[in-house]
Protein backbone atom coordinates (compact mmCIF):
# COMPACT_ATOMS: atom_id res chain seq x y z
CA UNK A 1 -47.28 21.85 64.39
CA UNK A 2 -46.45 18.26 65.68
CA UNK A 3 -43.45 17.19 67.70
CA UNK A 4 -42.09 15.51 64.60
CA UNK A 5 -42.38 18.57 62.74
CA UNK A 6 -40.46 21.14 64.95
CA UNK A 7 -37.44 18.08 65.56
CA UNK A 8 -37.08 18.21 61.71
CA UNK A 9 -37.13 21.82 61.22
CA UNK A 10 -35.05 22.31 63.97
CA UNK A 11 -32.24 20.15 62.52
CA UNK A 12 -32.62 21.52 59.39
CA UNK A 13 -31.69 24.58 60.74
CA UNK A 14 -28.69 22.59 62.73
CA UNK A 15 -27.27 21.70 59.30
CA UNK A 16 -27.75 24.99 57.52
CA UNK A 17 -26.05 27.13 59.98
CA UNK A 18 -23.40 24.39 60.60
CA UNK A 19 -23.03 23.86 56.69
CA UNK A 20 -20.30 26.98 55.95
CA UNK A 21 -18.50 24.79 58.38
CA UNK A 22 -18.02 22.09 56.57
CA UNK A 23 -15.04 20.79 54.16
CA UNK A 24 -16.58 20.93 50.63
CA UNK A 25 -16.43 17.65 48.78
CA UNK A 26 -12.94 16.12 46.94
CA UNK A 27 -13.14 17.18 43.09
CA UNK A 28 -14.51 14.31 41.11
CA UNK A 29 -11.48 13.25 38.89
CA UNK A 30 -12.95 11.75 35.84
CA UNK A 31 -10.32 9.49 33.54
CA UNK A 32 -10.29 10.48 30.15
CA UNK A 33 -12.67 8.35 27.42
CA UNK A 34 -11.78 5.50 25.68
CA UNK A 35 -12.00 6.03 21.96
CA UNK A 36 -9.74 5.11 18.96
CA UNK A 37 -8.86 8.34 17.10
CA UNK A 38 -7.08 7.51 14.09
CA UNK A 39 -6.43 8.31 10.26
CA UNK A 40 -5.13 6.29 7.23
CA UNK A 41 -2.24 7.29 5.55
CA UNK A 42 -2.47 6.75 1.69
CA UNK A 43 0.71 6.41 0.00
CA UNK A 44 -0.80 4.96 -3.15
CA UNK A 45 -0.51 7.46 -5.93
CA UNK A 46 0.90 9.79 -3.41
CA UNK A 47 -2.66 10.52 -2.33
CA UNK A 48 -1.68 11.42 1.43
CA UNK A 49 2.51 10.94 1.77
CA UNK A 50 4.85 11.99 0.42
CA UNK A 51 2.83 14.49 -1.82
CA UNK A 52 4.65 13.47 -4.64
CA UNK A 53 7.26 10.87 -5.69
CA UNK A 54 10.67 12.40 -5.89
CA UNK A 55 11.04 14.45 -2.72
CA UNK A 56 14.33 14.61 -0.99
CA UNK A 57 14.99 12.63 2.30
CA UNK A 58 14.51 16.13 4.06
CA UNK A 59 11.34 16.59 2.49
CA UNK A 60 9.60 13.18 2.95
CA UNK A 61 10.90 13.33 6.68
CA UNK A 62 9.15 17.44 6.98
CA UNK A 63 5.98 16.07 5.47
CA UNK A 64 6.19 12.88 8.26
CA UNK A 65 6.36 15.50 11.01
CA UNK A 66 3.60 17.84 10.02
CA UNK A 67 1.07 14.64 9.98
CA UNK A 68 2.29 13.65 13.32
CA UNK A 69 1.83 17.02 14.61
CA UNK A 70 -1.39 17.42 13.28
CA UNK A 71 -1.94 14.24 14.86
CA UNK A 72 -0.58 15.11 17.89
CA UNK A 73 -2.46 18.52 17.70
CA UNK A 74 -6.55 16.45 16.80
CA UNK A 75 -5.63 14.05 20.12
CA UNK A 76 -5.35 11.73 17.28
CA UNK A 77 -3.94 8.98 19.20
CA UNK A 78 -2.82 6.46 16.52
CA UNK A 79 -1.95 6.56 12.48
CA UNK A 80 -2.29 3.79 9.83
CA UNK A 81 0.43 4.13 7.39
CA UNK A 82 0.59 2.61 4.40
CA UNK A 83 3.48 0.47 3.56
CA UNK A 84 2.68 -1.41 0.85
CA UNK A 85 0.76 -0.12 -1.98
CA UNK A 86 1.11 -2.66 -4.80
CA UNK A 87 4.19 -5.59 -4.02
CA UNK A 88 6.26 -2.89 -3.11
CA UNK A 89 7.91 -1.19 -0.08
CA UNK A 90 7.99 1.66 1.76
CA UNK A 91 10.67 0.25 4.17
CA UNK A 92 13.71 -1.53 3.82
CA UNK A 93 12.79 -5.19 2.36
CA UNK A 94 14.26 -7.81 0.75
CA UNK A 95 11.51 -9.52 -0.50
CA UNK A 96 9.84 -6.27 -2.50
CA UNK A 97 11.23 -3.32 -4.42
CA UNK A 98 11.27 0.21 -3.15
CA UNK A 99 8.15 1.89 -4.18
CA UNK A 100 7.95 4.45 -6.76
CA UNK A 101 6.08 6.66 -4.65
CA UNK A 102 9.11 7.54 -2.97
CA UNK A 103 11.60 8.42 -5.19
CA UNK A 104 9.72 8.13 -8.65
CA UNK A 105 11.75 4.96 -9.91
CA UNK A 106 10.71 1.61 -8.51
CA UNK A 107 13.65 -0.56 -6.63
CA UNK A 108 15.16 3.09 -5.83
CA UNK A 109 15.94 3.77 -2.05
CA UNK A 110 15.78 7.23 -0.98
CA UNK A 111 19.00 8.96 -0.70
CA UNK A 112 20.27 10.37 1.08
CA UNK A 113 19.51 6.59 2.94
CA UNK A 114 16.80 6.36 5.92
CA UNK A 115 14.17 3.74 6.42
CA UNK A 116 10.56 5.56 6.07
CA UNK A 117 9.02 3.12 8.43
CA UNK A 118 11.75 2.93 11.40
CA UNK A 119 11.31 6.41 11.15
CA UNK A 120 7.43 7.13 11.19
CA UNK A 121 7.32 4.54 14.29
CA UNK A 122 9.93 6.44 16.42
CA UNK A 123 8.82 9.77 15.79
CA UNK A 124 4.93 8.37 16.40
CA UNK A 125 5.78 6.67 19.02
CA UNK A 126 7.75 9.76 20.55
CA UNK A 127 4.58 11.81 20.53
CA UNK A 128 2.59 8.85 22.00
CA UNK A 129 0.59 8.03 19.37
CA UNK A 130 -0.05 4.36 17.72
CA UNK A 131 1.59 3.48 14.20
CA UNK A 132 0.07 0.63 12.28
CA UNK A 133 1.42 -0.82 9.18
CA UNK A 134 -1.35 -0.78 6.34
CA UNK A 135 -1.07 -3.76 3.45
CA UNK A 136 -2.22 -4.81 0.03
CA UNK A 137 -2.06 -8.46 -0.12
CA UNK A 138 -2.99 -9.13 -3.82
CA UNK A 139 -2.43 -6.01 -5.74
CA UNK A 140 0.93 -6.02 -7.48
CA UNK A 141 -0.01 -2.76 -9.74
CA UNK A 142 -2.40 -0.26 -9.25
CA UNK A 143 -4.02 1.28 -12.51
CA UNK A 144 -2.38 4.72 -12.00
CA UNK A 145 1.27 3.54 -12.23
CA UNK A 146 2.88 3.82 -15.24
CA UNK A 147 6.24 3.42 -14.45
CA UNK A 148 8.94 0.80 -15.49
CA UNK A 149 9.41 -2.67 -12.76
CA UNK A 150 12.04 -3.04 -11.14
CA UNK A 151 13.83 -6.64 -11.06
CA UNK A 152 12.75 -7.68 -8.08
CA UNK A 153 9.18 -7.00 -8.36
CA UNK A 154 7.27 -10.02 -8.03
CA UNK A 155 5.71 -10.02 -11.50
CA UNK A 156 9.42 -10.24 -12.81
CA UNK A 157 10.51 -12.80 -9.93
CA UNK A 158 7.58 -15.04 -9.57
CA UNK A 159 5.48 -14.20 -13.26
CA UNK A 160 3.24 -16.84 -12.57
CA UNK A 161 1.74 -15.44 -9.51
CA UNK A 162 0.74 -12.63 -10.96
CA UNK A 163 -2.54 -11.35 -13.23
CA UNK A 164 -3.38 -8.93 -15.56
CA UNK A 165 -6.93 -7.72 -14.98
CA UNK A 166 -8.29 -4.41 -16.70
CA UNK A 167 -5.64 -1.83 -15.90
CA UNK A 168 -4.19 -3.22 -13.05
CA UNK A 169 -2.02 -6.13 -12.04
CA UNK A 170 -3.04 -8.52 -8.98
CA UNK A 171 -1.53 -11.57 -7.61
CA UNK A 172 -3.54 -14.53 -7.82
CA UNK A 173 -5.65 -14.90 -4.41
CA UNK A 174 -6.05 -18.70 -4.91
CA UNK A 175 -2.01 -19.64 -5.31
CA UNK A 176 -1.01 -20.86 -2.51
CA UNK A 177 2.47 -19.46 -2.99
CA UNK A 178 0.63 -16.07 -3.12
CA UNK A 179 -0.34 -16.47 0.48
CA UNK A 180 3.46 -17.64 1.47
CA UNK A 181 4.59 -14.67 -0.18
CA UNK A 182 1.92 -11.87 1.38
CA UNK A 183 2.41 -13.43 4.86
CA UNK A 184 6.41 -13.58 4.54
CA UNK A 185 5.91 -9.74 3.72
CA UNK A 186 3.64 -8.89 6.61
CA UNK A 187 5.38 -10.60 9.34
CA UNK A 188 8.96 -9.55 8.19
CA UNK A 189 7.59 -6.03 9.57
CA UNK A 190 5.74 -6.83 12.40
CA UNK A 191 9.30 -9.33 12.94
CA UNK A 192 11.34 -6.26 12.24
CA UNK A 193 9.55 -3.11 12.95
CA UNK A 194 7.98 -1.99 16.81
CA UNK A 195 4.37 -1.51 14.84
CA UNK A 196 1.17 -1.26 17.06
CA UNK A 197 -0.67 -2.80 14.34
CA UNK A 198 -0.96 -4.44 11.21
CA UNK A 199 -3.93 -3.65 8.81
CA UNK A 200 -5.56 -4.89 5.22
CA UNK A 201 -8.62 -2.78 3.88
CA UNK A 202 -11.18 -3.86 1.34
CA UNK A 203 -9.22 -5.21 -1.51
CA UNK A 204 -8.92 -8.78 -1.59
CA UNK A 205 -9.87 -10.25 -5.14
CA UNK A 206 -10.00 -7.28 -7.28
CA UNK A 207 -13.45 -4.95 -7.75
CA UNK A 208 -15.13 -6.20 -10.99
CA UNK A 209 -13.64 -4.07 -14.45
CA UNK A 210 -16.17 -3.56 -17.48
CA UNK A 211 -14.66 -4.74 -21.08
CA UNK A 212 -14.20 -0.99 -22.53
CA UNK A 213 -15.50 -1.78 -25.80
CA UNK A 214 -18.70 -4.10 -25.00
CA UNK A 215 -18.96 -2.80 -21.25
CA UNK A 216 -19.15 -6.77 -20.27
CA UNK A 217 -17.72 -7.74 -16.57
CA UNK A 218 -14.04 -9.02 -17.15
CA UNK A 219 -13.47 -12.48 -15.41
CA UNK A 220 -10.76 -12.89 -12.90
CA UNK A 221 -8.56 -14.98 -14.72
CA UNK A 222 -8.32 -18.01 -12.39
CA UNK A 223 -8.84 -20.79 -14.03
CA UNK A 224 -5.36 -22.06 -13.63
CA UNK A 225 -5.41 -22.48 -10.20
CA UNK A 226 -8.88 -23.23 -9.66
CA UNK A 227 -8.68 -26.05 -12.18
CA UNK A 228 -5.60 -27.44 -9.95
CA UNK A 229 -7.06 -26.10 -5.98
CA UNK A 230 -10.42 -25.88 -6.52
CA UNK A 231 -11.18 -29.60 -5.57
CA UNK A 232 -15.14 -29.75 -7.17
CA UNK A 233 -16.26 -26.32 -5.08
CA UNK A 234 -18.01 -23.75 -6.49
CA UNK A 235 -15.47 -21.05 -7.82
CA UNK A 236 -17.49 -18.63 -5.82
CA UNK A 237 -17.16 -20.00 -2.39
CA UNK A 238 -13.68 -21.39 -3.73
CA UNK A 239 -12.82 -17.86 -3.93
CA UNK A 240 -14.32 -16.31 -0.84
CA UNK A 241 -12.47 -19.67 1.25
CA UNK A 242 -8.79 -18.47 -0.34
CA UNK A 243 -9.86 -15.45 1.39
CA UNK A 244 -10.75 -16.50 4.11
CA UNK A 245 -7.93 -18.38 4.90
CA UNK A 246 -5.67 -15.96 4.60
CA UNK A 247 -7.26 -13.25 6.78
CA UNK A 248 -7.43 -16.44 9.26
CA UNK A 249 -3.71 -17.00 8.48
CA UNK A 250 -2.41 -13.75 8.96
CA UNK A 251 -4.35 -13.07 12.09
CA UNK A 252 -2.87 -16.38 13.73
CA UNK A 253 0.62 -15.40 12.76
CA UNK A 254 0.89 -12.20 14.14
CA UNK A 255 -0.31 -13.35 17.20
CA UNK A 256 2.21 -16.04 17.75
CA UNK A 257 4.87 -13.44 16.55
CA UNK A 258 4.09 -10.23 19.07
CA UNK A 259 0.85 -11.24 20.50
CA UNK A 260 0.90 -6.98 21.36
CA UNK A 261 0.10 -6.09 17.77
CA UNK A 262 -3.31 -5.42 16.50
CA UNK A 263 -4.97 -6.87 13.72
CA UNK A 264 -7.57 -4.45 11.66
CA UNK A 265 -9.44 -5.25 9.03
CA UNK A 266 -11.52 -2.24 7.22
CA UNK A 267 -13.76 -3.99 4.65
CA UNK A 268 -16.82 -2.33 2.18
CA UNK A 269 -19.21 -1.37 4.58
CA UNK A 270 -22.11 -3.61 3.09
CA UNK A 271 -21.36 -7.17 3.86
CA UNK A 272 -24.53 -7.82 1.81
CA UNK A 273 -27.48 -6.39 0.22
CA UNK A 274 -30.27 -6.49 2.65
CA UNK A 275 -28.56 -6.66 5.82
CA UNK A 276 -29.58 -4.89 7.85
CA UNK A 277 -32.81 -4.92 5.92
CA UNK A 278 -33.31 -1.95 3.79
CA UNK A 279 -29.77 -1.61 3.04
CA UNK A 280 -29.22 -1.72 -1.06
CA UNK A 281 -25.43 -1.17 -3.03
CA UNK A 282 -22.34 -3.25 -3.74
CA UNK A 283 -22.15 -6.93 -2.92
CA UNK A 284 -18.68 -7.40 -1.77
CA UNK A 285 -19.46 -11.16 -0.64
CA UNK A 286 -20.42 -11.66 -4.59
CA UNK A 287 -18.20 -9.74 -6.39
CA UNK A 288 -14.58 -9.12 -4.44
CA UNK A 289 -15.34 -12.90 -2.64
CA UNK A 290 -15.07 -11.29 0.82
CA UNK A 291 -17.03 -12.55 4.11
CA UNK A 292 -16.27 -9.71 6.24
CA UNK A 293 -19.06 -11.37 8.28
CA UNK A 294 -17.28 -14.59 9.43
CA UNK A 295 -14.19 -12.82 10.16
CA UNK A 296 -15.82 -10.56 12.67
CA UNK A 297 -17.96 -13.65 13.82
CA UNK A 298 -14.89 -15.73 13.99
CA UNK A 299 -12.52 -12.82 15.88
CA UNK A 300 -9.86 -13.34 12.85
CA UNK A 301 -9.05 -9.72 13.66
CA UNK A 302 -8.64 -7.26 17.20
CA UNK A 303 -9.97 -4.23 15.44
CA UNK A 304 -12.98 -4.06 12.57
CA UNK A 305 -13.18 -0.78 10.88
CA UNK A 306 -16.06 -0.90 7.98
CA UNK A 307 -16.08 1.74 5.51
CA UNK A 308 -19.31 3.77 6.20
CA UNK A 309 -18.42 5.89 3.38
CA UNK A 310 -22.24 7.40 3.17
CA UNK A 311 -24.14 10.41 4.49
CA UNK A 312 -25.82 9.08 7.97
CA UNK A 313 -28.80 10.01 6.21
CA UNK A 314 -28.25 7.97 3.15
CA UNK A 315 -31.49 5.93 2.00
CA UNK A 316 -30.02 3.04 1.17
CA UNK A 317 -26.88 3.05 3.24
CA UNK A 318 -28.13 4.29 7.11
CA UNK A 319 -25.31 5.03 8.61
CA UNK A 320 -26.36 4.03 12.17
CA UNK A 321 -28.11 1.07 10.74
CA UNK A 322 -25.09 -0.15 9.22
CA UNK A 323 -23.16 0.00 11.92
CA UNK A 324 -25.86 -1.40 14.66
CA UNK A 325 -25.90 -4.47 12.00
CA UNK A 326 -21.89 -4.87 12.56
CA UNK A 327 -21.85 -4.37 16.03
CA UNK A 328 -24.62 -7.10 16.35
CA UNK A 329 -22.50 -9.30 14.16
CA UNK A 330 -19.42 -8.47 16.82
CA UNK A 331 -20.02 -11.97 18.62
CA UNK A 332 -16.27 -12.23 19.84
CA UNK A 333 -16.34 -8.69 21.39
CA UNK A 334 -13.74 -6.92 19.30
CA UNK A 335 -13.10 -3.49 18.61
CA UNK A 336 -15.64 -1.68 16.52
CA UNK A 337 -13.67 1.63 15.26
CA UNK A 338 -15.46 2.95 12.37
CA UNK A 339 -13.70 4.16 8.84
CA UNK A 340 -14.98 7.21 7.68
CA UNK A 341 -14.62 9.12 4.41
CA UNK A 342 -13.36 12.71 5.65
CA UNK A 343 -11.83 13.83 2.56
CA UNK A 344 -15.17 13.81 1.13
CA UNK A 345 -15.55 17.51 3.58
CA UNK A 346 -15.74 20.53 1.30
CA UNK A 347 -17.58 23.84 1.59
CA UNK A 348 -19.83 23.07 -0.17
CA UNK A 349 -21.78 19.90 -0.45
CA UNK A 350 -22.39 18.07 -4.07
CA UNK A 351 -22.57 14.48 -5.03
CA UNK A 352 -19.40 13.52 -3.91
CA UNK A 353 -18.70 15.87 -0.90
CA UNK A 354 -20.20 17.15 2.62
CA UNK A 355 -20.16 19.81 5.00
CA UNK A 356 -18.26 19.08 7.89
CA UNK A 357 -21.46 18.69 9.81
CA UNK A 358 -21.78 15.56 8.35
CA UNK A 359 -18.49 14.02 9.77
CA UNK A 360 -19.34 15.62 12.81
CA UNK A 361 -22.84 13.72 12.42
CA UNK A 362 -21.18 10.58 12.02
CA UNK A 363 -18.51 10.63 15.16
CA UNK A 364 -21.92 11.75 16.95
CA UNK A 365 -23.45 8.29 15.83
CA UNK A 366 -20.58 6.33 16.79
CA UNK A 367 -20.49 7.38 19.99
CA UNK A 368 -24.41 6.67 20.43
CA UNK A 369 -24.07 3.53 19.31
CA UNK A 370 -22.85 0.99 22.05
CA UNK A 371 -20.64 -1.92 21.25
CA UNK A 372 -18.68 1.03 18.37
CA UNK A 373 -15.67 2.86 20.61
CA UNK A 374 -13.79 4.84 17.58
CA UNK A 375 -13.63 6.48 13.87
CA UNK A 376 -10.64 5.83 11.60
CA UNK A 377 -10.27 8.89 9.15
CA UNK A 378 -9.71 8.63 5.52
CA UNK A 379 -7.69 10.30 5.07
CA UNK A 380 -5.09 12.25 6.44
CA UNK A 381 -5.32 14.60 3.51
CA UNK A 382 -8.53 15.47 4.41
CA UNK A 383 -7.48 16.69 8.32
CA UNK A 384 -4.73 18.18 6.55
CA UNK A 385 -6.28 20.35 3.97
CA UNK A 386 -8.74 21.56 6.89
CA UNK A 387 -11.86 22.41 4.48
CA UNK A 388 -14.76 23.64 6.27
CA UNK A 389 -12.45 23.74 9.28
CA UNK A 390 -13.03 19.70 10.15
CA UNK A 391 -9.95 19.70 11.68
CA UNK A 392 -10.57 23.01 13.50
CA UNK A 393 -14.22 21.82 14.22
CA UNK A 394 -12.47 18.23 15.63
CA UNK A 395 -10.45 20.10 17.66
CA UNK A 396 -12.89 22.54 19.61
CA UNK A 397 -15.85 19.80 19.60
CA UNK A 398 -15.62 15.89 20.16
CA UNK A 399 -11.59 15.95 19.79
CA UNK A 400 -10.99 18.69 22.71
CA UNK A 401 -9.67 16.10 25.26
CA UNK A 402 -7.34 13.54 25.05
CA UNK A 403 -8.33 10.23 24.29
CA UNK A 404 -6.98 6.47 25.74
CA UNK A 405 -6.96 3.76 22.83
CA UNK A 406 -9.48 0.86 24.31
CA UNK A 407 -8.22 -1.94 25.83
CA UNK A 408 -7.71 -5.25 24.21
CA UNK A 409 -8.16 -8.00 27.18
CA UNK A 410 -8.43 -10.74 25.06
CA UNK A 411 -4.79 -10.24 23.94
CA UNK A 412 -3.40 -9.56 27.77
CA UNK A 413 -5.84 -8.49 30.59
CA UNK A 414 -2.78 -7.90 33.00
CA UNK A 415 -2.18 -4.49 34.28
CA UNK A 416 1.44 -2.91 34.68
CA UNK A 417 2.19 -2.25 38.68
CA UNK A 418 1.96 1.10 39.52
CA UNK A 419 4.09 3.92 39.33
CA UNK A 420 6.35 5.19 41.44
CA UNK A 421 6.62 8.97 41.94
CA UNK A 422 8.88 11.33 42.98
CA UNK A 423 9.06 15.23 43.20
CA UNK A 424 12.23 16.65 42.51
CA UNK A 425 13.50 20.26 43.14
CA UNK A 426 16.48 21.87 40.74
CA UNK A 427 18.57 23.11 42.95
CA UNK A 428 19.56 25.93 40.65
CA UNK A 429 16.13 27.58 39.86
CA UNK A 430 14.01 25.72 42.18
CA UNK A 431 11.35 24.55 39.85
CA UNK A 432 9.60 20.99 40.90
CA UNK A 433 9.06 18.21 38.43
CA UNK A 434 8.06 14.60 39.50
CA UNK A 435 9.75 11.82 38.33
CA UNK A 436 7.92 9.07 36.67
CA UNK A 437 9.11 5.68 37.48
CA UNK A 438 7.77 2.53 36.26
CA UNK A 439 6.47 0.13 39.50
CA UNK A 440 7.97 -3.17 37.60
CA UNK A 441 10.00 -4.87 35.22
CA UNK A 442 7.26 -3.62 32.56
CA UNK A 443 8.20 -0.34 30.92
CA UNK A 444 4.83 1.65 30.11
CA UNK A 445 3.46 2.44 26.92
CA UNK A 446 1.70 5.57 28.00
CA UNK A 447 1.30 7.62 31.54
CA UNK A 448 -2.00 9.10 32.39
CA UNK A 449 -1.23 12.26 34.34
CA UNK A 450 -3.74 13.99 36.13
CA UNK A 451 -3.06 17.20 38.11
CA UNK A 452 -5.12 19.06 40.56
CA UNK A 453 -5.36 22.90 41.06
CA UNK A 454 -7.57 23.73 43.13
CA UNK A 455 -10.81 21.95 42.85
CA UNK A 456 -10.19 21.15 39.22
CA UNK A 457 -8.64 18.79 37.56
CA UNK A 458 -6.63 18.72 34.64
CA UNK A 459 -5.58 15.20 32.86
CA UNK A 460 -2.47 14.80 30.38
CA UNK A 461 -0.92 12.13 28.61
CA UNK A 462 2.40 11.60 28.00
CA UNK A 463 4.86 8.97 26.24
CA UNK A 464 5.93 6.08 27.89
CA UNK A 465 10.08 7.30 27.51
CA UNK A 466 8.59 10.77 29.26
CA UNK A 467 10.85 10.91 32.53
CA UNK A 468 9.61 13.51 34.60
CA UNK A 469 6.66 16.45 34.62
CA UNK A 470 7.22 19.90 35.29
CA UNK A 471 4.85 21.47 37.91
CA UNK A 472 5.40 25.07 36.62
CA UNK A 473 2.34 26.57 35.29
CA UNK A 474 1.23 29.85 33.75
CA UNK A 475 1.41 32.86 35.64
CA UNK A 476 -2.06 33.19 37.50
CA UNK A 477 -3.34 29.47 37.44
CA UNK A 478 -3.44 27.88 40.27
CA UNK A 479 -1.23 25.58 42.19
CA UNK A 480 -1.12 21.81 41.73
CA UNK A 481 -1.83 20.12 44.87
CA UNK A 482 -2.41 16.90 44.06
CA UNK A 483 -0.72 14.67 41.28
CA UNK A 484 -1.97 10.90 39.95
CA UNK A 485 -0.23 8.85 37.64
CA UNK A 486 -1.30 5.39 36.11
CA UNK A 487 0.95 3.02 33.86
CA UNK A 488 -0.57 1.77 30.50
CA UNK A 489 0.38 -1.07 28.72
CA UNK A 490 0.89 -1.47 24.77
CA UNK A 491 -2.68 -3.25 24.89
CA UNK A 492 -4.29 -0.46 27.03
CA UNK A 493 -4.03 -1.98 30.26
CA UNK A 494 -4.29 0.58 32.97
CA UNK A 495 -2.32 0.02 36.64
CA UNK A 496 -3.86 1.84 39.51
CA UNK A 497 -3.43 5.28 40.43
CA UNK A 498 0.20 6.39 42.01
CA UNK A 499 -0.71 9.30 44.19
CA UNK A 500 1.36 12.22 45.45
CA UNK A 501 -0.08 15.76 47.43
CA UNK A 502 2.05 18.67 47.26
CA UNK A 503 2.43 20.86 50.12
């Protein structure tokens, strides 16, 4: 045996015997992932809330709570609620009628009084969890309702603005005055309500209707406004440009309003037949005139949620090569947060329905696909109804942790200071808490708590208005020895780490 050979074995045996010795490592504290966890709220033909129109105050408000403890109970961390269905409100306005899908007669506020939207934000926003505002621009009737108008709908105000087409009614995408109108109604919320977000899905001009009698397309009846706006384009790319501009309108407006507030956009999932290559179904550039496309290329929009409303296995509608095609499209860098059809989940799987293997599939994909940081949920009915335990599956599986919304830098890329922190004692029963104090002027959206016990970690969010932790645990566990607390921002900013050991 060399010289070499007997120095290395004899420090090898230095180090082993020495090695009981020495301090084990600091426990790793890994932050909790970034991922946009959120469901739509349908309030169209009472699909989602309230159940039905009609319910008491009481009722509406119970119904409200379960979803946001569901919510709460996913690590959901943010709700799109849908305000306005058809010209109509599920909020205080002046500018559109009560819905019917409150109280069952449109113009009708619910009594006793209370504003569904001031209260969906607070008690979201107490639990920690994002509350967007979801929009129709151009529908003024959807084909279900059958109800009278009331006076101040816009089809008795404004007439002229609005078209009948098949069974529905729909404001006229091309009027200017149509966009006036849609944008006064969208920023008098994000104006008066403290929404995370605002949001439009895939209905712009409406999706084509078949003449019942010779099954012939109906034409949009435009020819009004494209005879006086059109100025010598092509009605097609005359209609896709009124589009256009208003996404491009709306998405300007908010941000010089609350430059905070999200924009999201959930078209069609198909921008086009044969992109990516392979990919065969509904045009929605051709037939509802939108370029989903140049918005996303353009970054007309903070958050871009296509409906991948397919099996991942679909033949002509891949799920992950859908979504690879988007996120390739995603030149601006905005959020990619996926909407997927979880209602569909049943027991058994059919034509229209899944197993809830497949949505499980699906957030699997997401997640494997970089550039794509979230799933949006439609809808909440489906997380509700828990068939084939999704929600129970959600819960045990790729929802057991607590999830941070991702950051939007391109709105504000400053963080808040960090915290201060300060254990407290009750002098009475001499239980610790720490107090959570902001570090500046900036009052935080979220805290990120993170305790040690041991050489584990445990990590917690909490509202913003949360004052103060308890460091009681359960009997047996044990005790916390280390606490770390960061500040985050209405945009997701995250300050660094305030940092307090426990003796």
């Amino acid at each position: 045996m060399s010289r070499q050979t007997l120095l290395a074995a004899g420090a090898a045996l230095s180090l082993a015997a020495c090695a009981p010795a020495l301090r084990p490592p600091a426990p790793s504290l890994t932050p909790p992932p970034r991922e946009f966890r959120a469901a739509w709220i349908a309030s169209v033909n009472n699909i989602d809330w309230p159940s039905r129109p009609g319910l008491s105050t009481a009722e509406q408000q119970a119904e409200l709570i379960a979803i946001l403890d569901r919510s709460v109970a996913l690590n959901l961390n943010a709700l799109i609620l849908q305000v306005r269905p058809a010209a109509d409100a599920l909020y205080a306005s002046s500018l559109e009628p009560w819905s019917a899908y409150l109280t069952g007669t449109m113009g009708q506020a619910p009594e006793p009084f209370y504003d569904p939207l001031a209260f969906a934000v607070e008690e979201a926003h107490k639990r920690g969890l994002e509350l967007h505002a979801w929009f129709n621009p151009f529908r003024a009737k959807h084909a279900s309702y059958r109800g009278e108008f009331a006076e101040s709908h816009l089809s008795r105000t404004q007439p002229g603005l609005v078209r009948s087409y098949g069974r529905s009614l729909w404001m006229d995408p091309g009027d200017p005055e149509v966009h006036r109108h849609s944008l006064a109604v969208i920023m008098d919320v994000v104006n008066r309500y403290d929404v995370d977000g605002v949001h439009i899905d895939d209905y712009f001009y409406p999706y084509q209707e078949r003449d019942s009698v010779t099954n012939a397309l109906i034409p949009f009846p435009d020819d009004s406004t494209f005879a006086l706006y059109g100025g010598g384009m092509q009605r097609d790319d005359w209609r896709r440009l009124n589009v256009d501009r208003f996404v491009s309108e709306l998405y300007f407006a908010v941000r010089a309003a609350k430059p905070h507030v999200k924009v999201g956009v959930s078209p069609f999932g198909i921008w086009r037949p044969g992109f990516p290559a392979g990919v065969t179904g509904f045009d929605a550039y051709a037939s509802i005139y939108a370029d989903a496309r140049k918005w996303l290329n353009n970054g007309w929009l903070d958050y871009f949620s296509p409906q991948l409303y397919w099996r991942h296995d679909s033949p002509g509608q891949s799920y992950s090569a859908l979504l690879a095609w988007w996120v390739g499209e995603n030149t601006r860098m905005r959020h990619i947060w996926v909407g997927n059809f979880t209602s569909r989940t049943d027991t058994v799987a059919g034509p229209q329905t899944w197993r809830a293997s497949e949505l499980l599939r699906q957030i699997e994909l997401t997640r494997a696909q970089p550039g794509a940081s979230g799933n949006v949920h439609f809808s909440m009915r489906g997380l509700m109804r828990n068939r084939d335990s999704i929600a129970d599956l959600l819960r045990r599986g790729p929802y057991s942790e607590p999830a941070l919304v991702p950051a939007s830098p391109w709105l504000d890329s400053l963080p808040p200071a960090t915290p201060v922190l300060v254990l407290q004692r009750d002098p009475a029963t001499r239980d610790r808490s720490v107090e959570l104090r902001p570090g500046g002027a900036e009052l935080p959206w979220l805290w990120r708590v993170s305790l040690r016990r041991g050489r584990a970690w445990e990590t917690l969010i909490f509202p913003g208005s949360t004052g103060s932790v308890p460091m009681a645990g359960a009997a047996g566990r044990p005790r916390i020895t280390e606490i770390r607390v960061t500040a985050v921002d209405r945009v997701g900013n995250e300050s660094a780490p305030a940092v307090l050991r426990v003796r």
